[in-house]
PDB file of N, CA and C in Angstrom:
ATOM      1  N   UNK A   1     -21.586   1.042 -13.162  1.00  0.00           N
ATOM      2  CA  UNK A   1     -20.595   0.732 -14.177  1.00  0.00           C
ATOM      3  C   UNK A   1     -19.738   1.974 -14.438  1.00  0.00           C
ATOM      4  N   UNK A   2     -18.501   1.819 -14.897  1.00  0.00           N
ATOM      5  CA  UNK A   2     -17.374   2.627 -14.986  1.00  0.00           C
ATOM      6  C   UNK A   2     -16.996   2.637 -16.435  1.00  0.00           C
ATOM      7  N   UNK A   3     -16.685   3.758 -17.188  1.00  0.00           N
ATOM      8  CA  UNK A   3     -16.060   3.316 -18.302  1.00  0.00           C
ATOM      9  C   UNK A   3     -14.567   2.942 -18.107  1.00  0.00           C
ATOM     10  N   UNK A   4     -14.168   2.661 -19.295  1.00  0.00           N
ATOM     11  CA  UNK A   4     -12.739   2.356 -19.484  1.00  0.00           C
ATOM     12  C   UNK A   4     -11.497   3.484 -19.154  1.00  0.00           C
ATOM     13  N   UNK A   5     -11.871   4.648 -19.414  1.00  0.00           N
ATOM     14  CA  UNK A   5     -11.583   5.958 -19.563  1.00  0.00           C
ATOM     15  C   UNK A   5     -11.545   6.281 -18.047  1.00  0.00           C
ATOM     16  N   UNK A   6     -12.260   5.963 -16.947  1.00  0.00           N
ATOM     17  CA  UNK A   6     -12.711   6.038 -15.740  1.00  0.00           C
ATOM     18  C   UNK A   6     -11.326   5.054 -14.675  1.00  0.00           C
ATOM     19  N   UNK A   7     -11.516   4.099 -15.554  1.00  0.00           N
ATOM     20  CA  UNK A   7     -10.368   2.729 -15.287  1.00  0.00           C
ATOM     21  C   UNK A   7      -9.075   3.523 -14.855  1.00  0.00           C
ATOM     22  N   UNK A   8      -8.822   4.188 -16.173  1.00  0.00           N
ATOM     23  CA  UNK A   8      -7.264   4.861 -16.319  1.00  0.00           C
ATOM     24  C   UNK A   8      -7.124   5.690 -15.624  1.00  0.00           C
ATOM     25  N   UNK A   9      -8.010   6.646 -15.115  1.00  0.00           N
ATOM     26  CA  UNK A   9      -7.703   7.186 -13.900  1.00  0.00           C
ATOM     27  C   UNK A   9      -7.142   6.719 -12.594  1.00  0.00           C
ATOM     28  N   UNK A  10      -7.574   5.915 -12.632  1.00  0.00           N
ATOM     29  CA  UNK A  10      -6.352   5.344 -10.863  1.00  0.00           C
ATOM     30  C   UNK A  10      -5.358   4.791 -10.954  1.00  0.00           C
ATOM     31  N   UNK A  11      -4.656   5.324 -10.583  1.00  0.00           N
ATOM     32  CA  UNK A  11      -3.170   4.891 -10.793  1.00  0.00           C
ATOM     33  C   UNK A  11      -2.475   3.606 -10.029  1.00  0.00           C
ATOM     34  N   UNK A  12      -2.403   2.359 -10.162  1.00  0.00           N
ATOM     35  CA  UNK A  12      -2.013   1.491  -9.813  1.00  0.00           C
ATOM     36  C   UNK A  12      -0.711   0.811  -9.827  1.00  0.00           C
ATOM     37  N   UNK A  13       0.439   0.968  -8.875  1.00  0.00           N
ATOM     38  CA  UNK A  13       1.879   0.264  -8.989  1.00  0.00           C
ATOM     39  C   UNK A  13       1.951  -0.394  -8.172  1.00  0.00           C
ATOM     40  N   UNK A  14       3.235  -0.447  -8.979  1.00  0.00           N
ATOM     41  CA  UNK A  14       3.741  -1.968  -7.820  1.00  0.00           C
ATOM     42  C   UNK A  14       5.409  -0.969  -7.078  1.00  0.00           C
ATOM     43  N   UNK A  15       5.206  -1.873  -5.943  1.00  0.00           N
ATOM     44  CA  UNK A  15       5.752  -0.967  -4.952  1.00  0.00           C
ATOM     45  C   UNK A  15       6.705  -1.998  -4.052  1.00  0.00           C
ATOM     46  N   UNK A  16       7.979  -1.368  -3.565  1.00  0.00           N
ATOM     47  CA  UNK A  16       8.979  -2.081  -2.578  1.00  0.00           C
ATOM     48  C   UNK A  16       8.691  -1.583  -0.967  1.00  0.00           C
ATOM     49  N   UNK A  17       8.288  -1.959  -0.188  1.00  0.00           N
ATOM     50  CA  UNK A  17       8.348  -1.746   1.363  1.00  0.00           C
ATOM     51  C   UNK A  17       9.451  -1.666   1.475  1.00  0.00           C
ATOM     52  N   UNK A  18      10.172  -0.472   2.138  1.00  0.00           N
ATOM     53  CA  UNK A  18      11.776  -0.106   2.584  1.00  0.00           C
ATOM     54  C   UNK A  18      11.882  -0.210   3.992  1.00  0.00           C
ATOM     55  N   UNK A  19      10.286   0.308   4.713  1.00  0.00           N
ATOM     56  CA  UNK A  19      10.257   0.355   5.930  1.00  0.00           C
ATOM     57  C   UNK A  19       8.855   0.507   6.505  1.00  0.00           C
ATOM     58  N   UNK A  20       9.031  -0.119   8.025  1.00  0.00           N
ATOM     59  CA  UNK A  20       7.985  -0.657   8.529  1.00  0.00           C
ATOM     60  C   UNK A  20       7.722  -0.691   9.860  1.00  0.00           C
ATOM     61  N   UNK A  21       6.584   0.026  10.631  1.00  0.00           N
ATOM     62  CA  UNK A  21       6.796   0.620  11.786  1.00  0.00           C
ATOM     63  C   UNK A  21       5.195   0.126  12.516  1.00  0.00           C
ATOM     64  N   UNK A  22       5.372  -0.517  13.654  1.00  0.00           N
ATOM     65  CA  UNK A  22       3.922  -0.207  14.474  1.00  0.00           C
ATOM     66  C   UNK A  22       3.546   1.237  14.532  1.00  0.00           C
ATOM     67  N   UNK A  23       2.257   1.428  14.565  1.00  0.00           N
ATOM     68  CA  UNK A  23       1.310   2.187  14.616  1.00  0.00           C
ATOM     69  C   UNK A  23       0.174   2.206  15.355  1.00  0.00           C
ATOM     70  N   UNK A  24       0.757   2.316  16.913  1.00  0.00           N
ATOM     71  CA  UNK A  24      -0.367   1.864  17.919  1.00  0.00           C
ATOM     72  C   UNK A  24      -1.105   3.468  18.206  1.00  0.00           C
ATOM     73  N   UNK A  25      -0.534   4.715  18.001  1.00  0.00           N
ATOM     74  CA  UNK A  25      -1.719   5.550  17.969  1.00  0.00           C
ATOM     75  C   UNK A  25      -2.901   5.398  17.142  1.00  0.00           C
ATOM     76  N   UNK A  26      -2.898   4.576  16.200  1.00  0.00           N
ATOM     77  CA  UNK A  26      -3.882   4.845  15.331  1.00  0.00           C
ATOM     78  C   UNK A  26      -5.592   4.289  15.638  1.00  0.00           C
ATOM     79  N   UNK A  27      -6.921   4.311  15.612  1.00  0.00           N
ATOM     80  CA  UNK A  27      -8.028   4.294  16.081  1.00  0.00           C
ATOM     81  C   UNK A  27      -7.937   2.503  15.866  1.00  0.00           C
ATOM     82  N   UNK A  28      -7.594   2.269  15.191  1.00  0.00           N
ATOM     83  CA  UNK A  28      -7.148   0.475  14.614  1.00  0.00           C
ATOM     84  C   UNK A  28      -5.929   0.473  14.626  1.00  0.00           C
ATOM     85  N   UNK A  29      -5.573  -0.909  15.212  1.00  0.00           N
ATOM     86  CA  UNK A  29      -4.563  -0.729  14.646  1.00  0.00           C
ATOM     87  C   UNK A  29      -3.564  -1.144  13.464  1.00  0.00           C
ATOM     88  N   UNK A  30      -2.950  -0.858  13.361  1.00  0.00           N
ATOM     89  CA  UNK A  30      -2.337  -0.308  12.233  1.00  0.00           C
ATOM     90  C   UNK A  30      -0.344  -0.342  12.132  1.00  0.00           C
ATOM     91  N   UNK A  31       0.098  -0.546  10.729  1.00  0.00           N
ATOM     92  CA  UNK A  31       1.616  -0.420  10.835  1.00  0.00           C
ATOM     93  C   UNK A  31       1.779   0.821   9.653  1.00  0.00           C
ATOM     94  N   UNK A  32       2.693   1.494  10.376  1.00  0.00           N
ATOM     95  CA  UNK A  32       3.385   2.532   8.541  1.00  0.00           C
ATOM     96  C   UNK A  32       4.174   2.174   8.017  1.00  0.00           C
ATOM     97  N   UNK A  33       3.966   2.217   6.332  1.00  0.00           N
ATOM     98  CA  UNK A  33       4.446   1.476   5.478  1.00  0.00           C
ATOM     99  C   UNK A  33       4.998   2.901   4.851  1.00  0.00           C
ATOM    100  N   UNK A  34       6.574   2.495   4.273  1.00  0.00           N
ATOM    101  CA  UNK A  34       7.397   3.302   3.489  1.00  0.00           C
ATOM    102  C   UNK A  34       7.390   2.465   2.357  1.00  0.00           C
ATOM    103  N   UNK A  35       7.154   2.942   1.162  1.00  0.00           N
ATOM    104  CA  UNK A  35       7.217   2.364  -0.179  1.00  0.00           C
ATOM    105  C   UNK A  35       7.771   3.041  -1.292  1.00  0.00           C
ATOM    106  N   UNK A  36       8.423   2.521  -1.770  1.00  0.00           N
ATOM    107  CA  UNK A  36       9.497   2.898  -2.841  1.00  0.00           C
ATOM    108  C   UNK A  36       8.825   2.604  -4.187  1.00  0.00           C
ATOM    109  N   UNK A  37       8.690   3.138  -5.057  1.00  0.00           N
ATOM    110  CA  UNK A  37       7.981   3.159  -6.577  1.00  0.00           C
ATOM    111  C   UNK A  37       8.973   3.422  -7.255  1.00  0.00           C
ATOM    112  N   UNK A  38      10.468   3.835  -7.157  1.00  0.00           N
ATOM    113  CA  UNK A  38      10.847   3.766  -7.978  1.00  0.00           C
ATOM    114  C   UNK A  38      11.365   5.742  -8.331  1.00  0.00           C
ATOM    115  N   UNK A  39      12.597   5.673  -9.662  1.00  0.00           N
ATOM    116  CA  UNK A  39      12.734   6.998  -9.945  1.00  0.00           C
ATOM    117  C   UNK A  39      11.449   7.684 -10.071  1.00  0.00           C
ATOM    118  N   UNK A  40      10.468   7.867 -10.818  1.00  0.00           N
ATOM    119  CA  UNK A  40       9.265   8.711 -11.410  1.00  0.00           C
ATOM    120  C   UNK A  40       8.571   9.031  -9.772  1.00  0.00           C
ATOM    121  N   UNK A  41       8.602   7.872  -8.749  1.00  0.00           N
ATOM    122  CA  UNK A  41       7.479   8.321  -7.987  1.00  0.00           C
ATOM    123  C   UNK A  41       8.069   8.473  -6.546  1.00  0.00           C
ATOM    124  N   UNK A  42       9.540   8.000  -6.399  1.00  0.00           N
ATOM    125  CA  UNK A  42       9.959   8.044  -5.440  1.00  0.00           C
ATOM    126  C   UNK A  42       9.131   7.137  -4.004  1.00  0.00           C
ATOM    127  N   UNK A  43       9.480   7.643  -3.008  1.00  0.00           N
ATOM    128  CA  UNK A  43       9.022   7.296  -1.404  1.00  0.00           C
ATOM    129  C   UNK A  43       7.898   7.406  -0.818  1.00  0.00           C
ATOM    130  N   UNK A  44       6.742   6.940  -1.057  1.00  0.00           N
ATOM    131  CA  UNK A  44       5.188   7.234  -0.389  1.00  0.00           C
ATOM    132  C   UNK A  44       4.927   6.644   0.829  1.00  0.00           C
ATOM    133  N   UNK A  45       4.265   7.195   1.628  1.00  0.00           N
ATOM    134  CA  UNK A  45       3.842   6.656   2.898  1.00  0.00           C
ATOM    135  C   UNK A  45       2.339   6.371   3.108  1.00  0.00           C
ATOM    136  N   UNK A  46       2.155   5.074   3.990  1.00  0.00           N
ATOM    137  CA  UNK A  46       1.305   4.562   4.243  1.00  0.00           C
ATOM    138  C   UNK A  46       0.707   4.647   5.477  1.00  0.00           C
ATOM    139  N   UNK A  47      -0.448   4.370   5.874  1.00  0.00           N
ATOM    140  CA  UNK A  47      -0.887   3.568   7.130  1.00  0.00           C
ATOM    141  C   UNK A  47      -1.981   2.489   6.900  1.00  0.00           C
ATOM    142  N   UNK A  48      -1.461   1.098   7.237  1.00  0.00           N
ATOM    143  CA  UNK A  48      -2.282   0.293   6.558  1.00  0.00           C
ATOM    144  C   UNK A  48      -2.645  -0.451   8.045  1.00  0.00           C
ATOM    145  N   UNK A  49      -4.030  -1.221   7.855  1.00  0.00           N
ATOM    146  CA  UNK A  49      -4.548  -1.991   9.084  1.00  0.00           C
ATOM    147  C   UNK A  49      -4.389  -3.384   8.749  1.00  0.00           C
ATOM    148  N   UNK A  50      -3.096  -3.585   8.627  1.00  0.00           N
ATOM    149  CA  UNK A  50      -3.038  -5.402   8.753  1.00  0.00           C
ATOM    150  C   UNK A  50      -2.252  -6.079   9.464  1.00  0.00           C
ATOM    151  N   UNK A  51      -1.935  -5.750  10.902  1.00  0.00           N
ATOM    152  CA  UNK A  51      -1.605  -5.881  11.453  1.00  0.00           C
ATOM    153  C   UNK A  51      -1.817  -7.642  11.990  1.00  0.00           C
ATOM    154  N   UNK A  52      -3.241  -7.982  12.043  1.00  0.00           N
ATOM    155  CA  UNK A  52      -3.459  -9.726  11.775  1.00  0.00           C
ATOM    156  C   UNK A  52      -2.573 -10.555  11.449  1.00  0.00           C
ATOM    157  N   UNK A  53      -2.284 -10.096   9.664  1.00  0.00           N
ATOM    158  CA  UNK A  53      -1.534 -11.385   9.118  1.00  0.00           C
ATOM    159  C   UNK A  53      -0.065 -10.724   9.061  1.00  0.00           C
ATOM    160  N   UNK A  54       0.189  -9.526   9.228  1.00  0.00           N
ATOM    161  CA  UNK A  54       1.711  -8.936   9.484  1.00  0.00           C
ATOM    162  C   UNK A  54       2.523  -8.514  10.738  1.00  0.00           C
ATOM    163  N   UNK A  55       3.434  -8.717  10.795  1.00  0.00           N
ATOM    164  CA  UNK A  55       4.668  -7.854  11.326  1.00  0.00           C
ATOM    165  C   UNK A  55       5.247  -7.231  10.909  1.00  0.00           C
ATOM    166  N   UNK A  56       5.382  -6.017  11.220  1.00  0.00           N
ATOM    167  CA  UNK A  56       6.357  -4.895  10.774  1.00  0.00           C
ATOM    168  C   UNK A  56       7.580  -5.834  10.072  1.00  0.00           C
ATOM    169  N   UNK A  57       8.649  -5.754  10.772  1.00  0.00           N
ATOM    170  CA  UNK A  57       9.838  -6.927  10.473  1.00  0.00           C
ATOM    171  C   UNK A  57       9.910  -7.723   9.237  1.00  0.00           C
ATOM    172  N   UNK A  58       8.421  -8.159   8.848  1.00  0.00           N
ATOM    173  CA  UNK A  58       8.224  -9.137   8.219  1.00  0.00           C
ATOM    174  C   UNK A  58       8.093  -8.547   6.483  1.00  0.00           C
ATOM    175  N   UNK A  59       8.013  -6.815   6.937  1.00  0.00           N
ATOM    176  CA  UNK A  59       7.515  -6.653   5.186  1.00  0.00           C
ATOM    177  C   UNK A  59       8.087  -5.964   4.656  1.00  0.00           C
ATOM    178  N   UNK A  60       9.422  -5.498   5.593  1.00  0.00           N
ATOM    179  CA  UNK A  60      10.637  -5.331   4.746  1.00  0.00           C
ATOM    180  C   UNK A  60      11.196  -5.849   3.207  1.00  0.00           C
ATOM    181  N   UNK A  61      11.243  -5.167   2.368  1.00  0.00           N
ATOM    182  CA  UNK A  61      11.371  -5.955   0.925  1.00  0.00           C
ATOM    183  C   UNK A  61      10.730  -6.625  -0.008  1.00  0.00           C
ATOM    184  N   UNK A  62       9.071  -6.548   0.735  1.00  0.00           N
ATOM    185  CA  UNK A  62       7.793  -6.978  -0.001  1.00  0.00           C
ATOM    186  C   UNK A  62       7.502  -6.382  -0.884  1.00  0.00           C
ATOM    187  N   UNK A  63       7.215  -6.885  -1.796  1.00  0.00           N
ATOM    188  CA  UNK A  63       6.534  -5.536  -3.180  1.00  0.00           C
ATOM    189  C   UNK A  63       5.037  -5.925  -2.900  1.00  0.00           C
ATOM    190  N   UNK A  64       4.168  -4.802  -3.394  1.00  0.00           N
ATOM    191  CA  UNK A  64       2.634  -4.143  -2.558  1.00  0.00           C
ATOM    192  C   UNK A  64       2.416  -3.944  -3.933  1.00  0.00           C
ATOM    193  N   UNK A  65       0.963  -3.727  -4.325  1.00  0.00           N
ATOM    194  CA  UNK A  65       0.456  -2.985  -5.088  1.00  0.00           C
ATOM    195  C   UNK A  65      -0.214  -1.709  -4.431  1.00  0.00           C
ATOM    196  N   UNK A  66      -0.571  -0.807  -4.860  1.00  0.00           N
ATOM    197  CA  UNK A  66      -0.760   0.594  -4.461  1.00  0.00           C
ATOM    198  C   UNK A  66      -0.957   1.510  -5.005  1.00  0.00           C
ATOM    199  N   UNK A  67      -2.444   2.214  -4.868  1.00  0.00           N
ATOM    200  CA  UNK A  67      -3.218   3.506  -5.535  1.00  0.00           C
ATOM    201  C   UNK A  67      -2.179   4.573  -5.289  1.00  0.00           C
ATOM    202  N   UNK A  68      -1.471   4.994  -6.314  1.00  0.00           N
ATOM    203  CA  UNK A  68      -0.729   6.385  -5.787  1.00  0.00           C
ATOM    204  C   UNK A  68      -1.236   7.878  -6.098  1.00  0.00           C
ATOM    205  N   UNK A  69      -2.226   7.944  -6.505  1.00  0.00           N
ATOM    206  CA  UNK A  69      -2.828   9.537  -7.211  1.00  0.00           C
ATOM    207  C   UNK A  69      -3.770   9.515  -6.386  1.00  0.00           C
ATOM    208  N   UNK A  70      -4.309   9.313  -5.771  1.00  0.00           N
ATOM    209  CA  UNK A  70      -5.267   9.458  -4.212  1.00  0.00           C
ATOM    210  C   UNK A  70      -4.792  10.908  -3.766  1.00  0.00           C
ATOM    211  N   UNK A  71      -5.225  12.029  -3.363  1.00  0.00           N
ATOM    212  CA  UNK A  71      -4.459  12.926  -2.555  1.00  0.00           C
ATOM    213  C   UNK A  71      -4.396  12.570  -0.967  1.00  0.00           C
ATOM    214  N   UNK A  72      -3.224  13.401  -0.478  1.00  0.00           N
ATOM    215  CA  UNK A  72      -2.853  12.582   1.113  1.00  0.00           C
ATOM    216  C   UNK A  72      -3.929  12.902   1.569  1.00  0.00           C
ATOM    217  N   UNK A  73      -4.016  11.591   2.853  1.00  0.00           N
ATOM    218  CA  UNK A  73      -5.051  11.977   3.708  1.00  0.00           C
ATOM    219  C   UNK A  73      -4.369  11.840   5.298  1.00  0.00           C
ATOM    220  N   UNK A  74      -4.715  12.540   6.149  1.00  0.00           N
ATOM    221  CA  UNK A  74      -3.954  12.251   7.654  1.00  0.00           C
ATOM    222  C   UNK A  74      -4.267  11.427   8.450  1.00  0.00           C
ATOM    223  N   UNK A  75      -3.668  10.447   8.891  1.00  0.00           N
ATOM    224  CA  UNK A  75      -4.532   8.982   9.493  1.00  0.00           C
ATOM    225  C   UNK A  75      -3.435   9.491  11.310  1.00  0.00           C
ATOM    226  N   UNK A  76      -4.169  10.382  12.200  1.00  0.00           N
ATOM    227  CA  UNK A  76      -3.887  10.615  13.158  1.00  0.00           C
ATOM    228  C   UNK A  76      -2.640  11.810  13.138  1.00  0.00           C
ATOM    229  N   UNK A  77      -1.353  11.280  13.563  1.00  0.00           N
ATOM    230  CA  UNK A  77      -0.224  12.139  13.322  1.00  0.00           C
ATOM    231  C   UNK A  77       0.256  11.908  11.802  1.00  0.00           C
ATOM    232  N   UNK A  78       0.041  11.022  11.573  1.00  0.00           N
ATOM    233  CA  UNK A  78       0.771  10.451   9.965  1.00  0.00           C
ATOM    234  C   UNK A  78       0.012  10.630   8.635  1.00  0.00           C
ATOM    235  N   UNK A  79       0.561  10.825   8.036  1.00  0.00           N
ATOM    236  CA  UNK A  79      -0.100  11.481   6.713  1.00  0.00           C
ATOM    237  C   UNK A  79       0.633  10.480   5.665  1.00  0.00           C
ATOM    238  N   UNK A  80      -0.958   9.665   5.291  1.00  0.00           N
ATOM    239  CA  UNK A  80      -1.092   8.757   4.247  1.00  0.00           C
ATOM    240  C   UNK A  80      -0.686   9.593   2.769  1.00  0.00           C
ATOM    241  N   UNK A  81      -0.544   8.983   1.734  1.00  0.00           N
ATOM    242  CA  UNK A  81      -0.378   9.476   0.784  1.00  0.00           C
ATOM    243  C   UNK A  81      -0.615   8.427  -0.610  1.00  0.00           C
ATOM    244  N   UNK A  82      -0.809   7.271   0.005  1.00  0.00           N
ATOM    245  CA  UNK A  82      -1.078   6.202  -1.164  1.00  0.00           C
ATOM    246  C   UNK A  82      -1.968   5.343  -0.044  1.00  0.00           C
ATOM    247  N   UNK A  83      -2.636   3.896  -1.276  1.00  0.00           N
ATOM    248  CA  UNK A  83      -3.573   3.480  -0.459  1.00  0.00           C
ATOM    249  C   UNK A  83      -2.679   2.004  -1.359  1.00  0.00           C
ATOM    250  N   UNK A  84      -2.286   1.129  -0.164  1.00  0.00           N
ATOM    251  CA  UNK A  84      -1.864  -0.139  -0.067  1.00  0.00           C
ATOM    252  C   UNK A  84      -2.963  -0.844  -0.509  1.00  0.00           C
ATOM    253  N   UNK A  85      -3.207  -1.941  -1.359  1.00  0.00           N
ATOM    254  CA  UNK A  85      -4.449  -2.594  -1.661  1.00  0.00           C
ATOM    255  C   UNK A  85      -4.445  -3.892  -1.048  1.00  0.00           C
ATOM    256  N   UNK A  86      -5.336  -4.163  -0.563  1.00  0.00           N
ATOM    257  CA  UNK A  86      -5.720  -5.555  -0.060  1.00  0.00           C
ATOM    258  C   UNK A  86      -7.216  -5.866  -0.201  1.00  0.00           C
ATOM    259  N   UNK A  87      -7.629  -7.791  -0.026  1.00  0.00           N
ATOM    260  CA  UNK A  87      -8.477  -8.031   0.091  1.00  0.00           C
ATOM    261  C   UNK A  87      -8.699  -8.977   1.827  1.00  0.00           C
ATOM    262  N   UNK A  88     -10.078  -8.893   1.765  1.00  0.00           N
ATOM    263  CA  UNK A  88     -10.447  -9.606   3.160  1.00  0.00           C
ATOM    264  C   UNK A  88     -10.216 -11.438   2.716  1.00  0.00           C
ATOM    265  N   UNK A  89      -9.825 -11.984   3.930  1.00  0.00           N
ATOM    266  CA  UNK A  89      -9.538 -13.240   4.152  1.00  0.00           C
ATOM    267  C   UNK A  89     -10.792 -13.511   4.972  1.00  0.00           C
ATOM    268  N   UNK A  90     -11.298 -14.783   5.356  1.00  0.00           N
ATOM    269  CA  UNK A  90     -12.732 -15.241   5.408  1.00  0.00           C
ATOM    270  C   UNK A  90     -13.583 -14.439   6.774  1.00  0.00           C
ATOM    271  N   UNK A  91     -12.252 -14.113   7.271  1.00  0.00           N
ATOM    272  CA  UNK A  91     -12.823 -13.535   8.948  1.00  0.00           C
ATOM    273  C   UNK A  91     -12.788 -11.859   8.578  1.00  0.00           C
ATOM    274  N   UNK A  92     -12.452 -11.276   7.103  1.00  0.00           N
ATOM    275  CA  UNK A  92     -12.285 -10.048   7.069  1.00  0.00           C
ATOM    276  C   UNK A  92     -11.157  -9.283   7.167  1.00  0.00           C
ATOM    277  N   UNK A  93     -10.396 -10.047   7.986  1.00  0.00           N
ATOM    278  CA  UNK A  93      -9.234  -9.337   7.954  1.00  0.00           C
ATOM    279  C   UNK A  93      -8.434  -9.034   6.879  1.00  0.00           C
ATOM    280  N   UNK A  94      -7.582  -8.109   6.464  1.00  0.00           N
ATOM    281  CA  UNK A  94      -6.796  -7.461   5.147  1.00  0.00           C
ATOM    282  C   UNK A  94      -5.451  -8.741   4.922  1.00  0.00           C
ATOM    283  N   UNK A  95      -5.314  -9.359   3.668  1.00  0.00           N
ATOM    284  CA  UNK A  95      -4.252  -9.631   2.907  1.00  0.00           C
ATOM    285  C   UNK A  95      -4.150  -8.831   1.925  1.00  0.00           C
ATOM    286  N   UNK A  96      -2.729  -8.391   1.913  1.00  0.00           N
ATOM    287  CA  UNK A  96      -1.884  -7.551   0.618  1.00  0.00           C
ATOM    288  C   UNK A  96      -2.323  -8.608  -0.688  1.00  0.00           C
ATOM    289  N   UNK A  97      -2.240  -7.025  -1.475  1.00  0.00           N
ATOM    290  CA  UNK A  97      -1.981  -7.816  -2.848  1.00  0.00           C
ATOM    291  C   UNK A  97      -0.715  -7.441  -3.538  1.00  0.00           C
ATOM    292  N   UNK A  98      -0.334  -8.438  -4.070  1.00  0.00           N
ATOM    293  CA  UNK A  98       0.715  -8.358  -4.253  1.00  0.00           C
ATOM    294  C   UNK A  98       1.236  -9.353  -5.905  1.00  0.00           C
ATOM    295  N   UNK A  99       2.166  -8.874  -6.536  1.00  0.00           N
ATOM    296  CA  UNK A  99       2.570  -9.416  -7.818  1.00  0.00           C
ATOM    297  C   UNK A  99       2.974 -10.680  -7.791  1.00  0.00           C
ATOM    298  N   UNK A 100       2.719 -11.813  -8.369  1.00  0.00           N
ATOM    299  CA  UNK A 100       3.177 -13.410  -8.492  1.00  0.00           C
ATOM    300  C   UNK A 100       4.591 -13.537  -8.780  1.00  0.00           C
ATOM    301  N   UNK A 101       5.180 -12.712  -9.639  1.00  0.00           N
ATOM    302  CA  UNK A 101       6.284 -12.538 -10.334  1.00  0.00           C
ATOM    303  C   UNK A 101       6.996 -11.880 -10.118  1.00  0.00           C
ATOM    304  N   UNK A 102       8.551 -11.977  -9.860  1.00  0.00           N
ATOM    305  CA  UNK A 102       9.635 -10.626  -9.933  1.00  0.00           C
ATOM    306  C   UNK A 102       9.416  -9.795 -10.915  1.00  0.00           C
ATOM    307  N   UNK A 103       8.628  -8.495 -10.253  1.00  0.00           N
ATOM    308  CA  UNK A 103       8.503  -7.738 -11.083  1.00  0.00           C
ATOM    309  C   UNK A 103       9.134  -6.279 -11.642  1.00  0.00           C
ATOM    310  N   UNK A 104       9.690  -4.913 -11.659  1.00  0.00           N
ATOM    311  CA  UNK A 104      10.193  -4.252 -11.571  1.00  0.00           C
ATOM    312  C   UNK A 104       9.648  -3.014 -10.567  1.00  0.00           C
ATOM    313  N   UNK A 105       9.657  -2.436  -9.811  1.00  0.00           N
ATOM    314  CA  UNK A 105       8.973  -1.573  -9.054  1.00  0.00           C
ATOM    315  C   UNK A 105       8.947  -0.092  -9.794  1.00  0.00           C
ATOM    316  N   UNK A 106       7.807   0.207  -9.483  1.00  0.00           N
ATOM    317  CA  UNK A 106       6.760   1.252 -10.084  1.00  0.00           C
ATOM    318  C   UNK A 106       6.043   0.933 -11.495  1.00  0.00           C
ATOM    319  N   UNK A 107       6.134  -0.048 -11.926  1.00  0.00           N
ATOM    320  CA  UNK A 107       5.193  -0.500 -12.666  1.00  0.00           C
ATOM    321  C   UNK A 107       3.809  -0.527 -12.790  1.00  0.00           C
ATOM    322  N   UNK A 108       3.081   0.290 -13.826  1.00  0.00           N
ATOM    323  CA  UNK A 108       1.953   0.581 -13.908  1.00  0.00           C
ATOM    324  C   UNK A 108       1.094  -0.842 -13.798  1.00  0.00           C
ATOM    325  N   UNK A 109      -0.188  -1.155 -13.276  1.00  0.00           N
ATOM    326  CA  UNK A 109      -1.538  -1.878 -13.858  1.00  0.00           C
ATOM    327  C   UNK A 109      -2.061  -2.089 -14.383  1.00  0.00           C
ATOM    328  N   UNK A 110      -2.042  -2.378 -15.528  1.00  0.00           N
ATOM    329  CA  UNK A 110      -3.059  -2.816 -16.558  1.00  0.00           C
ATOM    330  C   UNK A 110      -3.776  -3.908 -16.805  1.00  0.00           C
TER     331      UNK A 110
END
């Protein structure tokens, strides 16, 4: 169990995909995701493994939710810096999560 106090520590927004790239060096594979949060947080980069239910092409202009206070981590040549959230679909594979509603980008989680 976590307190509440524990909660507020991770930083959770909502995020615009600007851009979107295969990522066949990566050990899985994988696409890089450019995400826009907005004035306060600007341009973060991704490398996410959902390649299954996506196409690059396809997630142009998607809004994502996304851990942004993570410190970067290097996923091969590319250096992650936020963590895209998803859950597994029945075979495991990653679906985005993502907001129901037009929402405003960089918007906190609560």
């Amino acid at each position: 169990m976590i307190s509440f106090d524990d909660f507020l520590k991770v930083d959770v927004r909502v995020g615009e995909i600007t851009r979107a790239e295969p990522y066949p060096e990566a050990r899985r594979p994988a696409i890089k995701l450019w995400v826009n949060f907005g004035e306060e947080l600007g341009e973060k980069k991704s490398s996410a493994q959902i390649t299954v239910h996506y196409e690059p092409a396809e997630l142009v202009g998607r809004k994502v939710m996304a851990v942004v206070n993570f410190p970067p981590r290097q996923i091969g040549k590319f250096m992650s810096e936020i963590l895209v959230l998803g859950v597994p679909d029945a075979d495991g594979e990653v679906v985005l999560l993502v907001p129901d509603k037009d929402v405003p980008i960089g918007g906190r989680l609560y």
